[in-house]
Protein backbone atom coordinates (compact mmCIF):
# COMPACT_ATOMS: atom_id res chain seq x y z
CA UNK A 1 -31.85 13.42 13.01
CA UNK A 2 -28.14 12.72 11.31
CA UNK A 3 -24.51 13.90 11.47
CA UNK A 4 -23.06 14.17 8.02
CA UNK A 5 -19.63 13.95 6.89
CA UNK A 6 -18.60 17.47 7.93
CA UNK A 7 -20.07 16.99 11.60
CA UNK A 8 -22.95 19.06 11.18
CA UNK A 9 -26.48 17.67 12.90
CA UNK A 10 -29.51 17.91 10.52
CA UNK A 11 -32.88 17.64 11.85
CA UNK A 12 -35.90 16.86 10.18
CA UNK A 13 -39.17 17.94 11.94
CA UNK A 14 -42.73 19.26 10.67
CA UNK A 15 -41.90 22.73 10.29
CA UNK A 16 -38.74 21.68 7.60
CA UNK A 17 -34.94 20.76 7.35
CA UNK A 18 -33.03 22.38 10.17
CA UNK A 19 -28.76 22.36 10.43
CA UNK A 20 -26.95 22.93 13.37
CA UNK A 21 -23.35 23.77 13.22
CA UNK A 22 -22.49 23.72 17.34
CA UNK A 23 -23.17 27.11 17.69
CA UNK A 24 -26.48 28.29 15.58
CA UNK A 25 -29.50 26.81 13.54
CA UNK A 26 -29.27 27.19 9.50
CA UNK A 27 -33.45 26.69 8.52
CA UNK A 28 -34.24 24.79 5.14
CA UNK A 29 -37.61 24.96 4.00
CA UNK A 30 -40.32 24.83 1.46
CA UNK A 31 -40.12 28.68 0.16
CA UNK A 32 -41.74 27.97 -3.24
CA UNK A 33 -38.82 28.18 -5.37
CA UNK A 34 -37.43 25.39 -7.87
CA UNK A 35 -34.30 25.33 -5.01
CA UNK A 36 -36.13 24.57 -2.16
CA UNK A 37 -37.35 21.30 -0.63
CA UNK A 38 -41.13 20.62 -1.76
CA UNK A 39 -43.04 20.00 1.69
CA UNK A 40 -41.97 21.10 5.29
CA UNK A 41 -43.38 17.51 7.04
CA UNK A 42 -39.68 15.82 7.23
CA UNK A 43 -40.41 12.31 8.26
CA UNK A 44 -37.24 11.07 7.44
CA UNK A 45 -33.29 11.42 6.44
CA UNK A 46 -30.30 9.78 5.11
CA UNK A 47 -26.93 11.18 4.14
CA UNK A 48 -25.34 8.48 1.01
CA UNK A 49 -21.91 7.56 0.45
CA UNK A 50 -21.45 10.66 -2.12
CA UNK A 51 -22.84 13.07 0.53
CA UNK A 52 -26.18 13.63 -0.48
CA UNK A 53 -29.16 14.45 2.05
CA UNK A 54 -31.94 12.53 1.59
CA UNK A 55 -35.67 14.13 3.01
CA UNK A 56 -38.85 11.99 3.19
CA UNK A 57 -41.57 14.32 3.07
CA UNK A 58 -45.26 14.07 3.17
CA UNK A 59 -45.06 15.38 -0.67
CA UNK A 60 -42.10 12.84 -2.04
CA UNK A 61 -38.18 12.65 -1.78
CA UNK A 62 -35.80 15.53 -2.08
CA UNK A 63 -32.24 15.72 -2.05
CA UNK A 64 -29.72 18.63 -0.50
CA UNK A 65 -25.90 18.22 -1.86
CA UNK A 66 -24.23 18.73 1.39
């Protein structure tokens, strides 16, 4: 789980990449398109200093511009 920049709280879980904005749940997940993150197991997550979402997943690294 991380806050970003913009105070949102992102959490990572085995189902996918889930935002919360205070008030409702925004799902990110692996939906087979070239857009979407590549495996649903989230084991891990960083924001960088350019604002860039980092996911560990069981199938490699993917990135989300926040």
């Amino acid at each position: 789980m991380i806050q970003d920049k913009n105070g949102f709280i992102w959490f990572g879980t085995e189902d996918g990449l889930s935002r919360f904005d205070g008030k409702s749940f925004k799902n990110f997940g692996s939906q087979h398109s070239e857009f979407s993150i590549g495996n649903n197991f989230i084991s891990s997550l960083h924001q960088d200093k350019n604002g860039t979402i980092w996911a560990g997943t069981h199938n490699g690294l993917w990135h989300y511009d926040a």
